[in-house]
N, C-alpha and C. Protein backbone atom coordinates (compact mmCIF):
# COMPACT_ATOMS: atom_id res chain seq x y z
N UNK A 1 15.73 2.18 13.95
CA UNK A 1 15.22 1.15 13.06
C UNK A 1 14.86 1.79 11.72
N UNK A 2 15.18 1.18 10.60
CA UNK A 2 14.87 1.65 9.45
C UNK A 2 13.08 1.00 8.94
N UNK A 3 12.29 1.89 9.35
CA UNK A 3 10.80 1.84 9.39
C UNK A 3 10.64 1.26 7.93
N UNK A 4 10.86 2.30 6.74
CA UNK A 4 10.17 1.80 5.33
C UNK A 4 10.99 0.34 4.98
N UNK A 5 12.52 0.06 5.07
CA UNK A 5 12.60 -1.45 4.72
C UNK A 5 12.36 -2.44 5.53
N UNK A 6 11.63 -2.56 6.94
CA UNK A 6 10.99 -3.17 7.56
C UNK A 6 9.77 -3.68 7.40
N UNK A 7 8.60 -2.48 7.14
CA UNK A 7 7.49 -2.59 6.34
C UNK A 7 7.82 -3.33 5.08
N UNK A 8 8.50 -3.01 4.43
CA UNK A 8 8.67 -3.57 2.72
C UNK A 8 9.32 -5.05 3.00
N UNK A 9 9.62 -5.16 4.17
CA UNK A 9 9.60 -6.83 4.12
C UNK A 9 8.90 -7.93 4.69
N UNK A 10 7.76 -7.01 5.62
CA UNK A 10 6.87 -7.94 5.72
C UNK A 10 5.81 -7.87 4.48
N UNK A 11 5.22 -6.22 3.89
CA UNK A 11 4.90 -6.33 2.76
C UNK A 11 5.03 -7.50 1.75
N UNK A 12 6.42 -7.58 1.32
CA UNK A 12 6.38 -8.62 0.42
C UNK A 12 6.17 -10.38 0.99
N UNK A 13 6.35 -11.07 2.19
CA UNK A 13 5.81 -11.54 2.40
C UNK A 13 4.41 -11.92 2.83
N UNK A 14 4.31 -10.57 3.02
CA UNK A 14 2.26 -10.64 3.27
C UNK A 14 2.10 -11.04 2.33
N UNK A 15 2.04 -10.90 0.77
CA UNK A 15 1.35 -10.99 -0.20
C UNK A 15 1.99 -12.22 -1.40
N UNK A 16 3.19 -12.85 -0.34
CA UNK A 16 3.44 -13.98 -0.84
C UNK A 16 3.05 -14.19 -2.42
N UNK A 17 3.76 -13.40 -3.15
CA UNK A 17 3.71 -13.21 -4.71
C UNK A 17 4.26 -14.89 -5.68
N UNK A 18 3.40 -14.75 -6.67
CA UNK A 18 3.47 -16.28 -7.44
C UNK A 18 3.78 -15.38 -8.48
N UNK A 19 4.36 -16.26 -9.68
CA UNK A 19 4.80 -16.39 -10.82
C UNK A 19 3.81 -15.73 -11.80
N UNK A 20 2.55 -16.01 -11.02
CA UNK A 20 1.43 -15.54 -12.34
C UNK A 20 0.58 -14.20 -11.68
N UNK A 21 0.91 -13.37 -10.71
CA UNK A 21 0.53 -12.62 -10.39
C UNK A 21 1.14 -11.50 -10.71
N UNK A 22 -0.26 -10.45 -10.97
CA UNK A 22 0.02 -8.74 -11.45
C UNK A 22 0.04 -8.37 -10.69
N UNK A 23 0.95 -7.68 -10.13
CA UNK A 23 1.06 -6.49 -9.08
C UNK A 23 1.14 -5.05 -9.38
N UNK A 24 0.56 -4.43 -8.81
CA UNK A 24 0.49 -2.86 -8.83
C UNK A 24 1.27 -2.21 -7.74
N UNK A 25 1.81 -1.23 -7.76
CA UNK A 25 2.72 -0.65 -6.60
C UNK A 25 2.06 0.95 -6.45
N UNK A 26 1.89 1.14 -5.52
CA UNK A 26 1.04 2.86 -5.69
C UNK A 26 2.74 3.61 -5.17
N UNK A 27 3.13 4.35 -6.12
CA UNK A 27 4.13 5.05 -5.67
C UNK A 27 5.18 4.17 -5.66
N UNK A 28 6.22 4.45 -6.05
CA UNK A 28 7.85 4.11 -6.12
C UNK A 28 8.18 3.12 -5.19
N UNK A 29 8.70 2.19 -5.18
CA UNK A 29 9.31 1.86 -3.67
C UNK A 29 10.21 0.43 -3.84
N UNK A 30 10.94 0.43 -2.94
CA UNK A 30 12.38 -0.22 -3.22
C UNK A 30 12.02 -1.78 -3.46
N UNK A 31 10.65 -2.08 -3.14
CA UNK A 31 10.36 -3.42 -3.08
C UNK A 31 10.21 -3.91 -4.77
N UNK A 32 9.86 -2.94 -5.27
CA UNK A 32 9.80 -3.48 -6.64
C UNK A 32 10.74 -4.53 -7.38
N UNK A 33 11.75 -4.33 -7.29
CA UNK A 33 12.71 -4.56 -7.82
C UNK A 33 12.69 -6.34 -7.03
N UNK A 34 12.84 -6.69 -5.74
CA UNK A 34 12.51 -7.83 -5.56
C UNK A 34 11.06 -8.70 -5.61
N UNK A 35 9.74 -7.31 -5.97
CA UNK A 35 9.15 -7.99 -6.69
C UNK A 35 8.30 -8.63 -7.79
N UNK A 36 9.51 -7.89 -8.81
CA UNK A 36 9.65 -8.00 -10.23
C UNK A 36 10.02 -9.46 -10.14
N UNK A 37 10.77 -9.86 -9.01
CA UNK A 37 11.69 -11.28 -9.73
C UNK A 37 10.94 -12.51 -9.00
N UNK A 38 9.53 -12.05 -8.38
CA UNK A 38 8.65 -13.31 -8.10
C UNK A 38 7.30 -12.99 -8.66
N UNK A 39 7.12 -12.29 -9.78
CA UNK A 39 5.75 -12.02 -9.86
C UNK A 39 5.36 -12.04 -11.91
N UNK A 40 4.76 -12.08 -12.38
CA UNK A 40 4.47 -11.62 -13.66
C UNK A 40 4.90 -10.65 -13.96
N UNK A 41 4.28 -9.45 -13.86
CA UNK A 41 4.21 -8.05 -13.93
C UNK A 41 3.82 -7.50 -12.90
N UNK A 42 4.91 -5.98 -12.87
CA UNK A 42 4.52 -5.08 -11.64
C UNK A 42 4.61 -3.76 -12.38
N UNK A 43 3.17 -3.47 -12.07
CA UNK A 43 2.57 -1.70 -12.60
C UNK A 43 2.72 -0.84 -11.17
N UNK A 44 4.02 -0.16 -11.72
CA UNK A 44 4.20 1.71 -10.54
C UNK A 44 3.34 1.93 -10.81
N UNK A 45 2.47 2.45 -9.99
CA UNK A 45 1.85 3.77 -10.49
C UNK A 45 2.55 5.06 -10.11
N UNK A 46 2.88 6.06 -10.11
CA UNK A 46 3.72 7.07 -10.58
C UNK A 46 3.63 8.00 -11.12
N UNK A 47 3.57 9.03 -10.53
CA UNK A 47 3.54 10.45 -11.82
C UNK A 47 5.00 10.82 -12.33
N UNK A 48 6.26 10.77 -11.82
CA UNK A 48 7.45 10.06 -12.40
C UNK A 48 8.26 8.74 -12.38
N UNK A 49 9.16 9.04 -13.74
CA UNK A 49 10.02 7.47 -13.30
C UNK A 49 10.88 8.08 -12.39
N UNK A 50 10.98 7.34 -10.94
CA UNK A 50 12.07 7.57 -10.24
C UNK A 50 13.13 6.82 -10.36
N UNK A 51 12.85 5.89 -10.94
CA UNK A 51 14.08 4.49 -11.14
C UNK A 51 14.07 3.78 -12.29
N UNK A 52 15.04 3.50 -12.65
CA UNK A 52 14.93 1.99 -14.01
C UNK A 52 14.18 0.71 -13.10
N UNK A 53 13.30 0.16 -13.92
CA UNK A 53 12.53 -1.15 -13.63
C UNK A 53 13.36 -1.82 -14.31
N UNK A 54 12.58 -3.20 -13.60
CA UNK A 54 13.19 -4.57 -14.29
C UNK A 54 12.51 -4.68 -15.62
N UNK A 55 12.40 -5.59 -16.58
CA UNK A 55 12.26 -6.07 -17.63
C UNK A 55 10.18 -6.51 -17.74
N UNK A 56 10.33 -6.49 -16.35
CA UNK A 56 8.60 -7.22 -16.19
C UNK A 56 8.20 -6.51 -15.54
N UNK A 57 8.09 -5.25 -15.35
CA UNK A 57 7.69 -3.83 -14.72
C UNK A 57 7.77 -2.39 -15.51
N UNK A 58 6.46 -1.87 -15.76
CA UNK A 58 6.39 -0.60 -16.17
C UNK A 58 5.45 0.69 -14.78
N UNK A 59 6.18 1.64 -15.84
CA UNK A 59 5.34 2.99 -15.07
C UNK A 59 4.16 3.28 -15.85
N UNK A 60 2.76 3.35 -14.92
CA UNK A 60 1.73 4.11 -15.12
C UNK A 60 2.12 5.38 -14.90
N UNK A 61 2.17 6.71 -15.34
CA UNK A 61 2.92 7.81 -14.95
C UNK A 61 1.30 8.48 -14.53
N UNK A 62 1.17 8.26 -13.16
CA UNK A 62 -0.25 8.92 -13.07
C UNK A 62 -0.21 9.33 -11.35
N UNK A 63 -0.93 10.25 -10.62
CA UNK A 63 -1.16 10.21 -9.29
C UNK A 63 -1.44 8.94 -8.32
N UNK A 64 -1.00 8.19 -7.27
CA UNK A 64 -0.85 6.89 -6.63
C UNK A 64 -2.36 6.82 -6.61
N UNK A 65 -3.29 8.11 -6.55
CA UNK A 65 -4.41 7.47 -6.46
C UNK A 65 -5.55 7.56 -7.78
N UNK A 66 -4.49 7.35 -8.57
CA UNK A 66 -4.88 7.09 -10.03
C UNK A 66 -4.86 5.64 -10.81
N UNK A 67 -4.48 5.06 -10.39
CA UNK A 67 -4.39 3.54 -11.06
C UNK A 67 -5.26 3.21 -12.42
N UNK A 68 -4.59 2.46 -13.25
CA UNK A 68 -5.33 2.06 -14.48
C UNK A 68 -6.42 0.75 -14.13
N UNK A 69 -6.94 0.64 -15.19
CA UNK A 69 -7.71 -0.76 -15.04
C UNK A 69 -7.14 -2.04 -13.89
N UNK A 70 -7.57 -1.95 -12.65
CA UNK A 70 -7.27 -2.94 -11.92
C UNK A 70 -7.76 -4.57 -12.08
N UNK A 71 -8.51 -4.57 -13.21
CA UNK A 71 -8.80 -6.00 -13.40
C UNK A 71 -8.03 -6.77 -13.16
N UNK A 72 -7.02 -6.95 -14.45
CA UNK A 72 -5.72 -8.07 -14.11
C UNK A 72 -4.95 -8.20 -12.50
N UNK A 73 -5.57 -7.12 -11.89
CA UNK A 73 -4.16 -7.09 -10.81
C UNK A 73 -4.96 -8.69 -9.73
N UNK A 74 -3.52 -8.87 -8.99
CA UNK A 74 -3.68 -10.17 -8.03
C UNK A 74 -3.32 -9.51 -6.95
N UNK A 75 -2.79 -8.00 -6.77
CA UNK A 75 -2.30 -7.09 -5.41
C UNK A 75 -2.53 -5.97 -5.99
N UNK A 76 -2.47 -5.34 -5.04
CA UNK A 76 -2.07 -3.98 -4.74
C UNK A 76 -1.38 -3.43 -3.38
N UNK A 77 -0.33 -2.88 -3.53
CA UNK A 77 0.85 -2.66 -2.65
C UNK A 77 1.07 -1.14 -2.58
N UNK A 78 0.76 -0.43 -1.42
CA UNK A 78 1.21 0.98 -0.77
C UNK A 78 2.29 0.74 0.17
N UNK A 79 3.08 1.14 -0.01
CA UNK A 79 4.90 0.83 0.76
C UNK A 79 5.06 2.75 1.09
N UNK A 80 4.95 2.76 2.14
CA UNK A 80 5.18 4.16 2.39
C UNK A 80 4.59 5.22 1.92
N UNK A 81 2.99 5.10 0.96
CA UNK A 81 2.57 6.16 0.34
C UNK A 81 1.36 6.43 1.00
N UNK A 82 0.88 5.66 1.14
CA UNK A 82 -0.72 5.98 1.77
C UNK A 82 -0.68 7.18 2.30
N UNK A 83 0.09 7.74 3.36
CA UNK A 83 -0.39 9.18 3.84
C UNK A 83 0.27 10.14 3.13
N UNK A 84 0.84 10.20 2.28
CA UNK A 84 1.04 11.33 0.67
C UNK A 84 -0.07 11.79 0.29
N UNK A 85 -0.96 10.87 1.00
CA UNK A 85 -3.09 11.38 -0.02
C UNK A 85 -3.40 12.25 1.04
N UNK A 86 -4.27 13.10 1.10
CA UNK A 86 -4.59 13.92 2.12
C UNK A 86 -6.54 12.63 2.51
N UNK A 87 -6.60 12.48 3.98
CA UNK A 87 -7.83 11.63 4.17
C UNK A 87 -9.08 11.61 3.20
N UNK A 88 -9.59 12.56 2.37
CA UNK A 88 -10.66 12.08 1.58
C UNK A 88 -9.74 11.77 0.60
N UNK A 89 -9.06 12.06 -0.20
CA UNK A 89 -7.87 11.03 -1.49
C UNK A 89 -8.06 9.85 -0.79
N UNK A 90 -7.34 9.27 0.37
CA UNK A 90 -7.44 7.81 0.79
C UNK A 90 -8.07 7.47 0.98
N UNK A 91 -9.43 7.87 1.26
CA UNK A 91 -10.97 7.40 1.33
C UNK A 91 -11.86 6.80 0.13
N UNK A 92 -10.97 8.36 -1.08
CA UNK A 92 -11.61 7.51 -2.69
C UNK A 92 -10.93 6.55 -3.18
N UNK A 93 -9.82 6.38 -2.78
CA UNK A 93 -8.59 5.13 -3.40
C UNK A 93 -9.04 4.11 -2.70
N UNK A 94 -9.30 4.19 -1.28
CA UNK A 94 -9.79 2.82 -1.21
C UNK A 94 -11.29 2.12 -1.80
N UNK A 95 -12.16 3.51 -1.94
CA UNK A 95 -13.50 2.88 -2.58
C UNK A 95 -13.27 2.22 -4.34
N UNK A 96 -12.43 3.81 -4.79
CA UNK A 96 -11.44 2.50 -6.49
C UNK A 96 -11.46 1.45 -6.02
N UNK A 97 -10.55 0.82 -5.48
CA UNK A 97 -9.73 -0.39 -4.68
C UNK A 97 -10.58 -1.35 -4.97
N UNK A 98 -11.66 -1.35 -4.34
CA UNK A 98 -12.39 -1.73 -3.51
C UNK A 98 -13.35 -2.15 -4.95
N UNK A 99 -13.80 -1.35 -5.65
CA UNK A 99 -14.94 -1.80 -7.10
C UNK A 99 -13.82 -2.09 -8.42
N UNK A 100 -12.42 -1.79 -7.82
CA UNK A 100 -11.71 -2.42 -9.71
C UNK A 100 -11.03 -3.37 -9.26
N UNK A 101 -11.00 -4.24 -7.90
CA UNK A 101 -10.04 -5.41 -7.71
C UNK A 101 -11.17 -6.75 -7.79
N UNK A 102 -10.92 -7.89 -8.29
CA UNK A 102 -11.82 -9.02 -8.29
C UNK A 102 -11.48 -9.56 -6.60
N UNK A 103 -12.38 -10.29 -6.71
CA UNK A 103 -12.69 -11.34 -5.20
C UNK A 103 -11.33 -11.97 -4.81
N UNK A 104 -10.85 -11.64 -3.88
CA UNK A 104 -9.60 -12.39 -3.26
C UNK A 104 -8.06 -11.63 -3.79
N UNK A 105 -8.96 -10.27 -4.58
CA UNK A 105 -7.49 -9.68 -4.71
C UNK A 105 -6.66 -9.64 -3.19
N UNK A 106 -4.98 -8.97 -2.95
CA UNK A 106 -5.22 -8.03 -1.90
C UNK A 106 -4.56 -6.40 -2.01
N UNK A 107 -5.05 -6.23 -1.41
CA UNK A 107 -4.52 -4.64 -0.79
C UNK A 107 -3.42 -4.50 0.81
N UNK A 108 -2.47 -4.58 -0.11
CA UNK A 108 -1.37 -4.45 1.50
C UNK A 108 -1.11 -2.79 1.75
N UNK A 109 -0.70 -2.67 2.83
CA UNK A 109 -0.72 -0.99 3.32
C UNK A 109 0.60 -1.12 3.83
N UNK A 110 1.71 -0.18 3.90
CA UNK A 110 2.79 -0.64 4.77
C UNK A 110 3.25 0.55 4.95
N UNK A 111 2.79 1.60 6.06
CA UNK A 111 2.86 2.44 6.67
C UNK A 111 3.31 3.02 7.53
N UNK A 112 3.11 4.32 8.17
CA UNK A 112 2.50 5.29 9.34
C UNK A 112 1.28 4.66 9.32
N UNK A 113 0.66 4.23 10.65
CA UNK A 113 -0.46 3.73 10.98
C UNK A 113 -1.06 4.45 12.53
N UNK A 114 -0.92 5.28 13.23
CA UNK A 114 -1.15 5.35 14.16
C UNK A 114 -1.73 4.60 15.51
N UNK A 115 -1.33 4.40 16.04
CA UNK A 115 -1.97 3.50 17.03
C UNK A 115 -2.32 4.06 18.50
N UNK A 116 -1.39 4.93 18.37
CA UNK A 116 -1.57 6.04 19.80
C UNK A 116 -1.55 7.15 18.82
N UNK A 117 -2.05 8.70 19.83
CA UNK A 117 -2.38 10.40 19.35
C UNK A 117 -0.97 10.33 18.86
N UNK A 118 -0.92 11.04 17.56
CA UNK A 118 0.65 11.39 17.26
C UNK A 118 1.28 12.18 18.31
N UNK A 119 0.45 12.94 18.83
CA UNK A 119 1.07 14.03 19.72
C UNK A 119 1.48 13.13 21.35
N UNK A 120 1.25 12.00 21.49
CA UNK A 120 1.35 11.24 22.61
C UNK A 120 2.90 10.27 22.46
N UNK A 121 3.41 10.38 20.80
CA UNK A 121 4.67 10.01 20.63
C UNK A 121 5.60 10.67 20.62
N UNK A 122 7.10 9.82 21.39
CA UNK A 122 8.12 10.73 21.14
C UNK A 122 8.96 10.90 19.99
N UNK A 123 9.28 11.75 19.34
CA UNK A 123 10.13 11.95 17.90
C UNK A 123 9.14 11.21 16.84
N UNK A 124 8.21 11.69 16.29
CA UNK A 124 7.44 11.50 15.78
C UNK A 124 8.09 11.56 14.22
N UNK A 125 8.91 12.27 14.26
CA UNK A 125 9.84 12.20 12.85
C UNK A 125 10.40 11.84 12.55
N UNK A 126 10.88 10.56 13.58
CA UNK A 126 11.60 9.51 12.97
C UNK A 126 11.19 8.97 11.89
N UNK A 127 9.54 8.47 11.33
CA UNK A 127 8.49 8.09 11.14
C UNK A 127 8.53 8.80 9.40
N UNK A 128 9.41 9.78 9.08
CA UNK A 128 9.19 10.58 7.91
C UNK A 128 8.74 11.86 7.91
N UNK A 129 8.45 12.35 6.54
CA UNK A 129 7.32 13.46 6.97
C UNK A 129 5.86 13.20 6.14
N UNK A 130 5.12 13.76 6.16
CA UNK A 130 3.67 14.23 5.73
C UNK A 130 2.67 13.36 6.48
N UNK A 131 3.42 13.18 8.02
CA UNK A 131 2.81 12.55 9.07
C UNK A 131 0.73 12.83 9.31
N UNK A 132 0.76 14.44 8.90
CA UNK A 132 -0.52 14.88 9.07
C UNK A 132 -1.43 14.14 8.26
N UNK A 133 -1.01 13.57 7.39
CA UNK A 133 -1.62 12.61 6.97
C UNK A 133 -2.04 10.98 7.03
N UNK A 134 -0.99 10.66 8.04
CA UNK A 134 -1.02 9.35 8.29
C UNK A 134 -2.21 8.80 9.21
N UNK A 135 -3.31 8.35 8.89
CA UNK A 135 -3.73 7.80 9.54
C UNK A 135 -4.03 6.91 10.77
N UNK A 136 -4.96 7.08 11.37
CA UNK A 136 -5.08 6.32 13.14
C UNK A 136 -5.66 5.00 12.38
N UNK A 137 -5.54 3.69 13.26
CA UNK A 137 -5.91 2.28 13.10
C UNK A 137 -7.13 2.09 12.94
N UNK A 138 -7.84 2.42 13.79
CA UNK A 138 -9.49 2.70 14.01
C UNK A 138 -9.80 2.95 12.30
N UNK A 139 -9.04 4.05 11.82
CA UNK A 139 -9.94 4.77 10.18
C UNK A 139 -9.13 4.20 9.21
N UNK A 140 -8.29 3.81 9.66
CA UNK A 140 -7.37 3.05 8.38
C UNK A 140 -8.48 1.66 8.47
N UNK A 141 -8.77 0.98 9.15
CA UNK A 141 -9.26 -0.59 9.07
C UNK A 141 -11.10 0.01 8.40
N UNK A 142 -11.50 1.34 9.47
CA UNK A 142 -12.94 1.21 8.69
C UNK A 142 -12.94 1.83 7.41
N UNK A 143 -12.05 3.14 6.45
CA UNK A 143 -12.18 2.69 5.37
C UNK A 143 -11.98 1.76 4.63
N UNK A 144 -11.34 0.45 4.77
CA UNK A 144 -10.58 -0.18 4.02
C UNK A 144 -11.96 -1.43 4.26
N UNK A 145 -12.13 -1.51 5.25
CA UNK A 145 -13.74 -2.29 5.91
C UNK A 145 -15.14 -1.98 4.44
N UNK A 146 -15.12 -0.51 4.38
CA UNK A 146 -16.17 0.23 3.72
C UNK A 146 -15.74 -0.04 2.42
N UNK A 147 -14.60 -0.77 1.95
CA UNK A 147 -14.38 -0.51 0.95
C UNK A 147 -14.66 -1.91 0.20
N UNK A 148 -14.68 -2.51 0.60
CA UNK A 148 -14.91 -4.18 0.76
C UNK A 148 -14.21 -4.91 0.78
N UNK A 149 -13.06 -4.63 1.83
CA UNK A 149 -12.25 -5.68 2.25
C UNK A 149 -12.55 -6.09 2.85
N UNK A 150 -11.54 -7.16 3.56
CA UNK A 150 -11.21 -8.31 5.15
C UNK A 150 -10.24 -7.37 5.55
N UNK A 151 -9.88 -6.44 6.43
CA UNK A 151 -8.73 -6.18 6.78
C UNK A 151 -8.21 -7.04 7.81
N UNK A 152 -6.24 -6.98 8.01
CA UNK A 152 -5.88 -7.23 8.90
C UNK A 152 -4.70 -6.53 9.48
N UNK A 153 -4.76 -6.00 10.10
CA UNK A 153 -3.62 -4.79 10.91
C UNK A 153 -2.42 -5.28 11.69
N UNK A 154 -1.59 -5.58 11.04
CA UNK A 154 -0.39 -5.88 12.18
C UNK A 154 0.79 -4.41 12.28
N UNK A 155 0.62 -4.22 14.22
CA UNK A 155 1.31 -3.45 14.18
C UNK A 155 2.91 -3.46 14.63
N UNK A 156 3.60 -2.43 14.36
CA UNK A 156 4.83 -2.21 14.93
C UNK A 156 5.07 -1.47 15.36
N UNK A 157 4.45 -1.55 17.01
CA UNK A 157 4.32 -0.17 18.10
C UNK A 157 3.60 0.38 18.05
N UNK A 158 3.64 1.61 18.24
CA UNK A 158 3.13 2.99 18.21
C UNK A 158 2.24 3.47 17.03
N UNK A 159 3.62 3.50 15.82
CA UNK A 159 2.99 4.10 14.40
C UNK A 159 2.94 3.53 13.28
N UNK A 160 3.33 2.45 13.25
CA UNK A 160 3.71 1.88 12.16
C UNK A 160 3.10 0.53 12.16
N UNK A 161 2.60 0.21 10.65
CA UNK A 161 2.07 -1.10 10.52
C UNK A 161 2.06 -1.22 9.22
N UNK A 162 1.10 -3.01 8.70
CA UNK A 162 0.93 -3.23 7.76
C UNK A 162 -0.56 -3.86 8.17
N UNK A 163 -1.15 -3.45 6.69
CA UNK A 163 -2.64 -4.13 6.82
C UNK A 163 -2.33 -5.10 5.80
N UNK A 164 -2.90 -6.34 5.75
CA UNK A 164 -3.49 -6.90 4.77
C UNK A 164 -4.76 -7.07 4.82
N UNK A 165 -5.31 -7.02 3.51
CA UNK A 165 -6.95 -6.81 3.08
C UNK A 165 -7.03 -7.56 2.16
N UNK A 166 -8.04 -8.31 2.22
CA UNK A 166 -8.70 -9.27 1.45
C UNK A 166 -10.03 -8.68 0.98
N UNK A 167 -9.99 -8.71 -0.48
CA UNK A 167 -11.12 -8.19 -1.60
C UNK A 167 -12.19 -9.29 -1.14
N UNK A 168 -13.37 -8.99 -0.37
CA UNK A 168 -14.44 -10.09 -0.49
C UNK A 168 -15.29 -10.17 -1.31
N UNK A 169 -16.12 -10.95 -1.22
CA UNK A 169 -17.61 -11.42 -1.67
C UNK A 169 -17.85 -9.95 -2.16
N UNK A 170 -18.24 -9.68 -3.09
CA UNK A 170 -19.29 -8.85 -4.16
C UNK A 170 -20.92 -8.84 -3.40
């Protein structure tokens, strides 16, 4: 099964993108491009351009857990990057997250999620690499909990999932 365009398509329907929504993308990822063509604007964040964007999409050229002013945004979308951060990086990105998104932003995750010991799966590399970083379900939902979301975890098996998180109440 091809894991990252699986994720990237429930991704983009999790977050069911409108016409007038800013999206942010942490890190590169193939979804952009389809969702450049339902959204306002979509900000990479990026420390390179890996690709030509569409016309309604630029690069922040900065670390994924660098993001600019999240005010305007209506999402924020991790498609395969989240475990690129080593656990305290993803701990401070989600507390950012968490104080520069307004009420009802969301935060989708579309991952390595662990759900069982990595070491309890077979071919664990199907999955990619910089696995040591991918987070278990349990710490993916309570930082993202601590951070002031709603999370919601849907998995696919073993390792793989998507959260959606809802920015609450202040």
């Amino acid at each position: 099964m091809n894991w990252p365009e699986s994720t990237g398509r429930v991704i983009l329907e999790a977050c069911n993108p409108d016409p007038q929504d800013i999206a942010f993308v942490l890190g590169w990822s193939p979804i952009v491009d389809e969702l450049a063509r339902a959204v306002a604007e979509v900000v990479v964040v990026d420390p390179e351009a890996r690709a030509a964007l569409p016309g309604n999409a630029r690069y922040h050229r900065a670390p994924i857990d660098q993001p600019p002013d999240l005010g305007s945004a209506s999402m924020v979308l991790a498609h395969w990057s989240w475990r690129t951060l080593p656990p305290a990086r993803q701990q401070a990105l989600a507390r950012r997250l968490g104080q520069g998104l307004r009420e009802r932003a969301l935060l989708v995750i579309g991952d390595v999620i662990w759900s069982f010991p990595p070491d309890s799966i077979d071919e664990p590399e199907q999955f990619g690499d910089k696995l040591e970083f991918a987070p278990t379900a349990d710490a993916l939902t309570a930082m993202v909990r601590d951070a002031g979301f709603l999370p919601d975890l849907h998995r696919f098996g073993p390792a793989v999932g998507v959260m959606i998180a809802l920015r609450a109440n202040r």
